[in-house]
N, C-alpha and C. Protein backbone atom coordinates (compact mmCIF):
# COMPACT_ATOMS: atom_id res chain seq x y z
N UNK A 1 0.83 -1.17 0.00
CA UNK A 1 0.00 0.00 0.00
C UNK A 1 0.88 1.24 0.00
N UNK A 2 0.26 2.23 -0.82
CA UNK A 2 1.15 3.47 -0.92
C UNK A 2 0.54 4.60 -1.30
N UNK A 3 0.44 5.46 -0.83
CA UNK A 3 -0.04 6.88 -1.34
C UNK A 3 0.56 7.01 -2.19
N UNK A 4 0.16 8.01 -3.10
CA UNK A 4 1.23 8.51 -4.12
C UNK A 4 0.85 10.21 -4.26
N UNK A 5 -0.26 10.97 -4.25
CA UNK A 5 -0.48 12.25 -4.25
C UNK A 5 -1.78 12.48 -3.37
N UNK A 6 -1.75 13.52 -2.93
CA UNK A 6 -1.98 14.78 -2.60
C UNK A 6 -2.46 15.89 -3.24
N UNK A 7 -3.83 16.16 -3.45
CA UNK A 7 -4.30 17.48 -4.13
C UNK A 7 -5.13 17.67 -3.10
N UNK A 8 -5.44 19.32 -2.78
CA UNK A 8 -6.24 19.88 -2.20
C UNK A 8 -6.98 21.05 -3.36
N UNK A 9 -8.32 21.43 -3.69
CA UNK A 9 -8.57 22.08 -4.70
C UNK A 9 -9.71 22.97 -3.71
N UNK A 10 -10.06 24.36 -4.29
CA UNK A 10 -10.87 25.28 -3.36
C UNK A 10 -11.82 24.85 -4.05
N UNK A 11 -13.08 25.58 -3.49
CA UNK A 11 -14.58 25.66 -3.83
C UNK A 11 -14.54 25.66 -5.53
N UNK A 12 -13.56 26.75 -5.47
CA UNK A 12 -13.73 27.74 -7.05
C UNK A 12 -12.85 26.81 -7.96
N UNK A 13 -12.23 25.58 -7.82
CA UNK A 13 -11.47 24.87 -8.29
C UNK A 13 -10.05 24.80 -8.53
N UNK A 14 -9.67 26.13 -7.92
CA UNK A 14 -8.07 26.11 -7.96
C UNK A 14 -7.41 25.26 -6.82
N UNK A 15 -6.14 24.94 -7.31
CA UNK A 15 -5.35 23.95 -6.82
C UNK A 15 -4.61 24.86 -5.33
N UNK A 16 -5.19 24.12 -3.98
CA UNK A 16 -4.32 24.55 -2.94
C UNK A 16 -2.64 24.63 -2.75
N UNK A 17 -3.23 22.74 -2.71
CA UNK A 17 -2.19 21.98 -1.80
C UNK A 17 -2.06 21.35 -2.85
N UNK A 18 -0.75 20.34 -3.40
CA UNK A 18 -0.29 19.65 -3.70
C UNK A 18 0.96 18.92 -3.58
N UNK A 19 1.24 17.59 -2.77
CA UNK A 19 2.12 16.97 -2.98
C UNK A 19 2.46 15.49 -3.02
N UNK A 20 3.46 15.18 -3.39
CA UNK A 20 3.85 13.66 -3.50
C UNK A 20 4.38 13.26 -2.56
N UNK A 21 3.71 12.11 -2.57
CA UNK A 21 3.46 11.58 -0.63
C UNK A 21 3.99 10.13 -0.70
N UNK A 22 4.96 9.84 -1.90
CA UNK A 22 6.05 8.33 -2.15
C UNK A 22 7.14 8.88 -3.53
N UNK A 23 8.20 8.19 -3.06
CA UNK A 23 9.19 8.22 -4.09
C UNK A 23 8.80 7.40 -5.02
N UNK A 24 7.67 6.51 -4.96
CA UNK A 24 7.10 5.75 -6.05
C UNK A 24 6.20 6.36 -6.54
N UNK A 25 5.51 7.69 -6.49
CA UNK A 25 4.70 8.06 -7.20
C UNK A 25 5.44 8.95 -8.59
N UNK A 26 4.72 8.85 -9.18
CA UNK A 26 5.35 9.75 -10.99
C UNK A 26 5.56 11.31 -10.42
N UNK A 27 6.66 11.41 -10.79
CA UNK A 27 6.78 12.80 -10.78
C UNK A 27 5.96 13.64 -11.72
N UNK A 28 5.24 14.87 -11.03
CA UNK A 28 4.25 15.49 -11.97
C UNK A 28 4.87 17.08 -11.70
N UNK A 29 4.57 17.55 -12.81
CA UNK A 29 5.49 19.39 -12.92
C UNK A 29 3.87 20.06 -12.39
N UNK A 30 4.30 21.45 -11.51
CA UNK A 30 3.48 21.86 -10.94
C UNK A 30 2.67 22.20 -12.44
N UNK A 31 2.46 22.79 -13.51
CA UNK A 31 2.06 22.80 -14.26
C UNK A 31 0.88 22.22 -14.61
N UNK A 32 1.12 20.48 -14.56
CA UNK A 32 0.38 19.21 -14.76
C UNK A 32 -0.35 19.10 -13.20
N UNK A 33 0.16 19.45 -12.02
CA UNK A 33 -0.89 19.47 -10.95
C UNK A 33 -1.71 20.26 -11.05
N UNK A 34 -1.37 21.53 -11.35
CA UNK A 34 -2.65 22.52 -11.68
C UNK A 34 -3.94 21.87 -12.40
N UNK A 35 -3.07 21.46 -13.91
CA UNK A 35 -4.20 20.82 -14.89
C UNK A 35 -5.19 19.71 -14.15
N UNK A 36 -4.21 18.70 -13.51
CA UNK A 36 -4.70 17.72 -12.58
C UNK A 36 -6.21 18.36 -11.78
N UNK A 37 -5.86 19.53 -10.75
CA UNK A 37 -6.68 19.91 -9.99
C UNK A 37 -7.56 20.72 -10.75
N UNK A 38 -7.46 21.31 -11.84
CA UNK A 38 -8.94 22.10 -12.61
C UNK A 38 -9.46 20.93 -13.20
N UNK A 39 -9.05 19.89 -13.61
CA UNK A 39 -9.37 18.67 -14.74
C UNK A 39 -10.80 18.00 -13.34
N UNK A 40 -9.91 17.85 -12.66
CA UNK A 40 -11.05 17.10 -11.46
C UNK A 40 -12.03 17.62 -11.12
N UNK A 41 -12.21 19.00 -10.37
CA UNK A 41 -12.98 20.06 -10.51
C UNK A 41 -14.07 20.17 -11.14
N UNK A 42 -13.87 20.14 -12.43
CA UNK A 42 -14.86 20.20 -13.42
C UNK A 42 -15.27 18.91 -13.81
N UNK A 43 -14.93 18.12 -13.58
CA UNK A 43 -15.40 16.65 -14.04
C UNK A 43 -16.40 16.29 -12.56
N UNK A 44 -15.89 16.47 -11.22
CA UNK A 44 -16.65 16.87 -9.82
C UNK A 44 -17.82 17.35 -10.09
N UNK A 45 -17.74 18.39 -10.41
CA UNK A 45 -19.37 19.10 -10.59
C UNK A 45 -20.03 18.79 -11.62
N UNK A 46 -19.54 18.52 -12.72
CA UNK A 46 -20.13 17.42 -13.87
C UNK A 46 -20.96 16.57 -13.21
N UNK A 47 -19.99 15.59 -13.13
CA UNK A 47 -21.25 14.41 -12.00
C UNK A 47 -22.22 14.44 -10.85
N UNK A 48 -22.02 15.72 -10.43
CA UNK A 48 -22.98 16.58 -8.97
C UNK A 48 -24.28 16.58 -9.65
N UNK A 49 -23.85 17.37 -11.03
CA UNK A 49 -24.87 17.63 -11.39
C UNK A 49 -25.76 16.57 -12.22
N UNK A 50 -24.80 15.64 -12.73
CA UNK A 50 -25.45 14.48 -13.22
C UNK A 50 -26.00 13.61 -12.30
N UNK A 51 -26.21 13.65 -10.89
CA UNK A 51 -26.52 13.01 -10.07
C UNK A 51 -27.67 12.71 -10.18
N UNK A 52 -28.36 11.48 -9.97
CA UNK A 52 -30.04 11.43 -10.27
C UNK A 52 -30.58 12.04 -9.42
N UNK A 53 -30.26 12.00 -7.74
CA UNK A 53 -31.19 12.65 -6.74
C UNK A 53 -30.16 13.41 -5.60
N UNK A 54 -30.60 14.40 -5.03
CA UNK A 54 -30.25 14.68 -4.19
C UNK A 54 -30.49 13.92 -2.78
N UNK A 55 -29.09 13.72 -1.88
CA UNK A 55 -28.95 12.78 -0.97
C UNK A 55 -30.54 13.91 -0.22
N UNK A 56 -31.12 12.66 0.69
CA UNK A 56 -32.16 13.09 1.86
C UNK A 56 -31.46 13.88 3.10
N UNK A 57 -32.25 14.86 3.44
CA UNK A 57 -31.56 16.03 4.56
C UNK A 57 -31.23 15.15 5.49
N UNK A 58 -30.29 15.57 6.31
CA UNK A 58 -29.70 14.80 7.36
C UNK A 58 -30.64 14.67 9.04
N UNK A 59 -30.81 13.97 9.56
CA UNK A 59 -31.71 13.78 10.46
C UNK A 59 -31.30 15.43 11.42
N UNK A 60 -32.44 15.25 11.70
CA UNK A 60 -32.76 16.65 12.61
C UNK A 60 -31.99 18.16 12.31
N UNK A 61 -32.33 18.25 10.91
CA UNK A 61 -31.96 19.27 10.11
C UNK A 61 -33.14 20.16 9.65
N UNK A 62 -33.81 20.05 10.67
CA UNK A 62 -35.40 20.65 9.65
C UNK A 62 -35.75 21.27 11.10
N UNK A 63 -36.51 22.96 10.72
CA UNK A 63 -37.20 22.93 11.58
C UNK A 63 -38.89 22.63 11.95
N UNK A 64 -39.58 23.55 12.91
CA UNK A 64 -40.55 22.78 14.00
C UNK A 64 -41.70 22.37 12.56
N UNK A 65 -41.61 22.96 11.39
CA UNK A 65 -42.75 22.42 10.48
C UNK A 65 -41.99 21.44 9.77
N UNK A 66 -41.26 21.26 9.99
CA UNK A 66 -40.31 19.95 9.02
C UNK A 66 -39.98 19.95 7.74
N UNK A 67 -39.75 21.68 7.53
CA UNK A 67 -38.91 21.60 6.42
C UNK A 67 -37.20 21.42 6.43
N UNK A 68 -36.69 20.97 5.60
CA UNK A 68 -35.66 21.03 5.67
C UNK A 68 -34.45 22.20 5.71
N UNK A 69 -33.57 22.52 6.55
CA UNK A 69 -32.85 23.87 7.16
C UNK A 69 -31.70 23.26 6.30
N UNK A 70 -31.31 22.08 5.92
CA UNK A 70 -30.02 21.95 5.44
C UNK A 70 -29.99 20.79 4.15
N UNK A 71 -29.62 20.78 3.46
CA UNK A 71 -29.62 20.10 2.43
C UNK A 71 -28.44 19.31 1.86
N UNK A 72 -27.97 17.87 1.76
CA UNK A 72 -26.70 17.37 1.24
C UNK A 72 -26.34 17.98 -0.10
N UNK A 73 -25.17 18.56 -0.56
CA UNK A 73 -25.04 18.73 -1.68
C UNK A 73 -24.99 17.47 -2.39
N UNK A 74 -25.06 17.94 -3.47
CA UNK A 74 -25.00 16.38 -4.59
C UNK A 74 -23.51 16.27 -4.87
N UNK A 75 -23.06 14.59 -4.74
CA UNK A 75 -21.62 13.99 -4.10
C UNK A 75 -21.04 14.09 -5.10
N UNK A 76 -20.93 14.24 -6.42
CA UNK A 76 -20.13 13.83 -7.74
C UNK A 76 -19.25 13.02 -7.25
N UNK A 77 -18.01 12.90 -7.83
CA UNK A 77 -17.10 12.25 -7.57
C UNK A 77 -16.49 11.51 -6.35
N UNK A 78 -16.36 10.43 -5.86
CA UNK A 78 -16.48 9.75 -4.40
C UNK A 78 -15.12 9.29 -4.75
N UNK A 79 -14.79 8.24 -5.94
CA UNK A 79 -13.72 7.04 -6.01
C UNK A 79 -13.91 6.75 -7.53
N UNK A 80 -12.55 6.61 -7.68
CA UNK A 80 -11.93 6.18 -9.57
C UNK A 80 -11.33 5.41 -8.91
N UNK A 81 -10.88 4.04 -9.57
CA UNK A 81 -10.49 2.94 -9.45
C UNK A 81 -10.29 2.48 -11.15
N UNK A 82 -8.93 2.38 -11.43
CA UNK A 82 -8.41 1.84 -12.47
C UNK A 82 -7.12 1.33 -12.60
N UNK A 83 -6.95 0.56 -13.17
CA UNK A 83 -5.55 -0.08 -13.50
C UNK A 83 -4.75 0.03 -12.35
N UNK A 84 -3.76 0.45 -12.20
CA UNK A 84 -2.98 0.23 -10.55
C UNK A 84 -3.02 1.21 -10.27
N UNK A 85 -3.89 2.36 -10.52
CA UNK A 85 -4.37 3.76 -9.17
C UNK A 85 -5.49 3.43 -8.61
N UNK A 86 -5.54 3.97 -7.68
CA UNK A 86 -6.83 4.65 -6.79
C UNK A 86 -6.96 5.87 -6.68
N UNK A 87 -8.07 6.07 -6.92
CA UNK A 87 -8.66 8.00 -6.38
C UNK A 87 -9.49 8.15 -5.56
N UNK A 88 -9.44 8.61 -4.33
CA UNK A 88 -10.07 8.82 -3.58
C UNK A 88 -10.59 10.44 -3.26
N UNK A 89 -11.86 11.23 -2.89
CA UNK A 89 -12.01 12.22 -3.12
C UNK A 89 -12.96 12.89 -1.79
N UNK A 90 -12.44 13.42 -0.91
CA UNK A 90 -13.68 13.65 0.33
C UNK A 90 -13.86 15.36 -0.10
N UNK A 91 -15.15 15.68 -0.36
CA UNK A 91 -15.72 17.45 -0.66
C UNK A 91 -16.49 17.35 0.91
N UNK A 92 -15.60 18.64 1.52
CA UNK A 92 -16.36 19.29 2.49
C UNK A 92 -17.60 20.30 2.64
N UNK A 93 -18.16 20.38 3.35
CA UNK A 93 -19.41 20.95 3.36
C UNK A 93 -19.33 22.32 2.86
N UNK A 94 -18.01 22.86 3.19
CA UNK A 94 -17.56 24.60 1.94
C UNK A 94 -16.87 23.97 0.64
N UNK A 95 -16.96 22.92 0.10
CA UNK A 95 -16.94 22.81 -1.17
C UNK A 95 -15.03 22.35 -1.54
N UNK A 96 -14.55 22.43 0.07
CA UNK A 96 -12.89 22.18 -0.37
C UNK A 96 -12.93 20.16 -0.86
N UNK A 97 -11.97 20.16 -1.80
CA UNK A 97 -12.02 18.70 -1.90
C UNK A 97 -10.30 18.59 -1.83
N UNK A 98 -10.75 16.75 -0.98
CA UNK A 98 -9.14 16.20 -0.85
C UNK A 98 -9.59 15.57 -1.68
N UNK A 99 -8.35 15.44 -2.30
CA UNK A 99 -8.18 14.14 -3.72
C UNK A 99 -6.68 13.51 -3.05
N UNK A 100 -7.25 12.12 -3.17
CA UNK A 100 -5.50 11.21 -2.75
C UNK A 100 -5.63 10.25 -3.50
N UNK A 101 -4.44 9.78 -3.86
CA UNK A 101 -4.12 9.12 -5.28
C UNK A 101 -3.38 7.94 -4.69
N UNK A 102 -3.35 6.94 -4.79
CA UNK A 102 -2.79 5.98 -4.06
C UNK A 102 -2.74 4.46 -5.22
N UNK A 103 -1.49 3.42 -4.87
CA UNK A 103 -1.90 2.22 -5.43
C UNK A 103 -3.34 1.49 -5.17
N UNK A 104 -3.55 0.67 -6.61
CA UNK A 104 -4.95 0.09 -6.37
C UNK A 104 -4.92 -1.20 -5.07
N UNK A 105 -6.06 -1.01 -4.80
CA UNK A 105 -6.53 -1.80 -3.85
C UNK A 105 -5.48 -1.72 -2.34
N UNK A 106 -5.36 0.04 -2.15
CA UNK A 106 -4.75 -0.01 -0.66
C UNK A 106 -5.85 0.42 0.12
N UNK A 107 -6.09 -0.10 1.31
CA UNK A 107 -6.97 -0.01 2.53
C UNK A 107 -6.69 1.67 3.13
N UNK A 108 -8.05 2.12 3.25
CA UNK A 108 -7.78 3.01 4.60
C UNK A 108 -7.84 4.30 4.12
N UNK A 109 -8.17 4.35 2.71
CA UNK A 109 -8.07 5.63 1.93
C UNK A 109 -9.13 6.84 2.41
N UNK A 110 -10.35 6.29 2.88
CA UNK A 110 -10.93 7.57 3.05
C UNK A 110 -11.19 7.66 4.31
N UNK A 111 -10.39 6.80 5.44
CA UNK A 111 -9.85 6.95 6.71
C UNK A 111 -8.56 8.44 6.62
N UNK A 112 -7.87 8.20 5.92
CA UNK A 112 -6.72 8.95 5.60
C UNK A 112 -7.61 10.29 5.26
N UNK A 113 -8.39 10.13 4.30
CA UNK A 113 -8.34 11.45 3.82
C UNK A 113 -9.10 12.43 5.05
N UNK A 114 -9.93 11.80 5.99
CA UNK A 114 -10.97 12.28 6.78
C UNK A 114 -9.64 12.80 7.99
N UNK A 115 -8.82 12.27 8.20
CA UNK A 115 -7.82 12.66 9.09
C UNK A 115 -7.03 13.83 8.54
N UNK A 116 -6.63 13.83 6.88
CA UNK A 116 -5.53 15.04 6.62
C UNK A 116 -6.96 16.37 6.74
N UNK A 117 -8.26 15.79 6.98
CA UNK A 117 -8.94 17.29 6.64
C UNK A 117 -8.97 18.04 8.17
N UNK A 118 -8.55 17.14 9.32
CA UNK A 118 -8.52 17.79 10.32
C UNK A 118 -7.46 18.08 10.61
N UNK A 119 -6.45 17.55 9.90
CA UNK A 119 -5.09 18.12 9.90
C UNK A 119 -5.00 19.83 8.88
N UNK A 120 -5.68 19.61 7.77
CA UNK A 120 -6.28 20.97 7.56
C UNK A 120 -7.25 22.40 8.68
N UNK A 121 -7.86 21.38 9.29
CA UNK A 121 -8.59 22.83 9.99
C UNK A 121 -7.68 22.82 11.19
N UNK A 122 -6.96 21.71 11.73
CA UNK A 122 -6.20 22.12 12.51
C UNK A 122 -4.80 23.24 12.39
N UNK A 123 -4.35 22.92 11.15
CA UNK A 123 -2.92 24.21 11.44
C UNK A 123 -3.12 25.02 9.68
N UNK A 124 -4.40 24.55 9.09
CA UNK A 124 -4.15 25.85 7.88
C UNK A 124 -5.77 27.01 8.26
N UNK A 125 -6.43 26.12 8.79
CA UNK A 125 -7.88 27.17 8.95
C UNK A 125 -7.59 27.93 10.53
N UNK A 126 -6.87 27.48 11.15
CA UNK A 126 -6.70 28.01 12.55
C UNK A 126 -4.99 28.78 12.72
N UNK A 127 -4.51 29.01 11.66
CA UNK A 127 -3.85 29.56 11.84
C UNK A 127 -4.02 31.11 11.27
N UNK A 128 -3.50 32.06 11.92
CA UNK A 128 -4.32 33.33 11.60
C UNK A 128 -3.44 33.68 10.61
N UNK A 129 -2.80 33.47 9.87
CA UNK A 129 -1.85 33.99 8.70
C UNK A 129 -2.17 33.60 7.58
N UNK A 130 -3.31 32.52 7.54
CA UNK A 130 -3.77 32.01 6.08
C UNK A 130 -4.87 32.26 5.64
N UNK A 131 -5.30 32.66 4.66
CA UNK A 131 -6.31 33.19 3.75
C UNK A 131 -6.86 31.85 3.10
N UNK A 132 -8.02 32.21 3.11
CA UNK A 132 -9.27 30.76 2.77
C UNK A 132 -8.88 30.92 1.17
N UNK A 133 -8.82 29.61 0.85
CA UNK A 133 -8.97 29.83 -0.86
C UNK A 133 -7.37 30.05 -1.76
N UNK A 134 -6.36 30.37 -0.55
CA UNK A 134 -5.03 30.67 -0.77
C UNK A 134 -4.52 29.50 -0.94
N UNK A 135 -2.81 28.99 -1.82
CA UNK A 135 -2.08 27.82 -1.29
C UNK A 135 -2.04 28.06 -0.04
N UNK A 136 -1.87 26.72 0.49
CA UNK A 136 -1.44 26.40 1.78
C UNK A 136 0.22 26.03 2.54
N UNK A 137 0.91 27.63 3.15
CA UNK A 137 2.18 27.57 3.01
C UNK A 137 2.55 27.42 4.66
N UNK A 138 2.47 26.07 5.01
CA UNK A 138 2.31 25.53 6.69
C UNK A 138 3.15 24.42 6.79
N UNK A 139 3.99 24.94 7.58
CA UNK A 139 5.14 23.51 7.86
C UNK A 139 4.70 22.49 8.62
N UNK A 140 3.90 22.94 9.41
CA UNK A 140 3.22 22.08 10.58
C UNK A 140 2.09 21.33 9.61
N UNK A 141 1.68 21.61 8.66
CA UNK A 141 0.27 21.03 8.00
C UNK A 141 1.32 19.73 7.34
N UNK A 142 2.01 20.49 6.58
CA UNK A 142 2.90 19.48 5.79
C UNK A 142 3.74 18.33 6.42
N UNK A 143 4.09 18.87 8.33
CA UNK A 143 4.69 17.54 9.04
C UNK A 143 3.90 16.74 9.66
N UNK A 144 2.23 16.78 9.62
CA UNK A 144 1.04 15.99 10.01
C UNK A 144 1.16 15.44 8.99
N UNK A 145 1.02 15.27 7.40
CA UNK A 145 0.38 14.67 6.89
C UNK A 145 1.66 13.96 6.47
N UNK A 146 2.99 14.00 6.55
CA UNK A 146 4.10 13.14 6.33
C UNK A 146 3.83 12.04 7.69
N UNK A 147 3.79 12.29 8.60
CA UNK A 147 3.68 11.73 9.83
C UNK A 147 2.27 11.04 9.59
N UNK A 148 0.94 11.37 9.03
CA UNK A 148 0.03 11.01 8.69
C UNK A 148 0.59 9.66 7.83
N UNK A 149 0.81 9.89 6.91
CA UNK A 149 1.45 8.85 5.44
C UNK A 149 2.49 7.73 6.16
N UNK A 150 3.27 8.13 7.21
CA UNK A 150 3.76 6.82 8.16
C UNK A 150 3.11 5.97 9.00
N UNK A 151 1.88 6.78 9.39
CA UNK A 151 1.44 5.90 9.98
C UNK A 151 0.68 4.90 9.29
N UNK A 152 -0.09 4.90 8.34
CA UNK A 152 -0.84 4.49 7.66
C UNK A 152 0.31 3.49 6.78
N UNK A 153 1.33 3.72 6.67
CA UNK A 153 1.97 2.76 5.89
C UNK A 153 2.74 1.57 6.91
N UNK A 154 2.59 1.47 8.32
CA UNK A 154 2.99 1.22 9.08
C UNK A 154 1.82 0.19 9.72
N UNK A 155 0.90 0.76 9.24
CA UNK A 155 -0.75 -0.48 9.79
C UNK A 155 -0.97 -1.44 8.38
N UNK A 156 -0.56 -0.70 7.16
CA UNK A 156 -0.56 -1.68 6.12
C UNK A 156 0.61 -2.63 6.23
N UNK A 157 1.66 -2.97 7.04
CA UNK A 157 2.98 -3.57 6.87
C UNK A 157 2.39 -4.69 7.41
């Protein structure tokens, strides 16, 4: 099992975060991550919108007449699975998406990704020097999710 990338993309589809998270993953020129992260983006909301139904409001999301106060957005993109990648994709409720790219058939992928997003609100949304929607330029973000990527390669051993 192996990670291999790292994309973080904003609401608006630009590319946060990006990095390579194994010496076995392909080297990609920031260039091609960009493309990477608008390419997904738009293929994301493609399928949102191709969605047949919107998920049902989440329990006790409605108020006292029982309409609904909150609504699931529609999920597009969840998981690509082909040839020896994996894509894994968690969109937060403001629209940020992790994308992690990993060999096929490694365990734990959207365990991982649910952990680097609190490793996100922990040292890039709570730190007062970073701007929403900006790259993300955090040493501490970047030594969670290396430390993140050991551990996880360490429960697959």
């Amino acid at each position: 099992m192996t990670f291999l990338h790292l994309f973080i993309i904003n609401k608006s589809g630009g590319l946060i975060h990006n990095v390579r998270l194994s010496d076995r993953a392909p080297a990609i020129s920031t260039n091609e991550f960009l493309l990477i992260g608008s390419t997904f983006h738009s293929l994301h909301a493609i399928a949102a919108e191709a969605a047949p139904e919107v998920l049902p409001p989440r329990p006790r999301s409605s108020d006292p007449a029982g309409r609904p106060l909150l609504r699931r957005p529609r999920v597009g993109i969840e998981s690509i699975d082909g040839g020896s990648v994996a894509i894994r994709c968690l969109q937060t409720p403001t629209g940020v998406k992790f994308v992690l790219t990993a060999e096929a058939d490694s365990p734990h992928m959207e365990a991982a990704l649910r952990d680097i997003y609190v490793l996100y609100a922990d040292y890039a949304l709570k730190n007062p020097f970073y701007e929403l929607d900006m790259p993300i330029r955090c040493e501490l973000f970047n030594q969670g999710v290396e430390n993140m990527v050991e551990r996880y390669e360490k429960i697959a051993r």
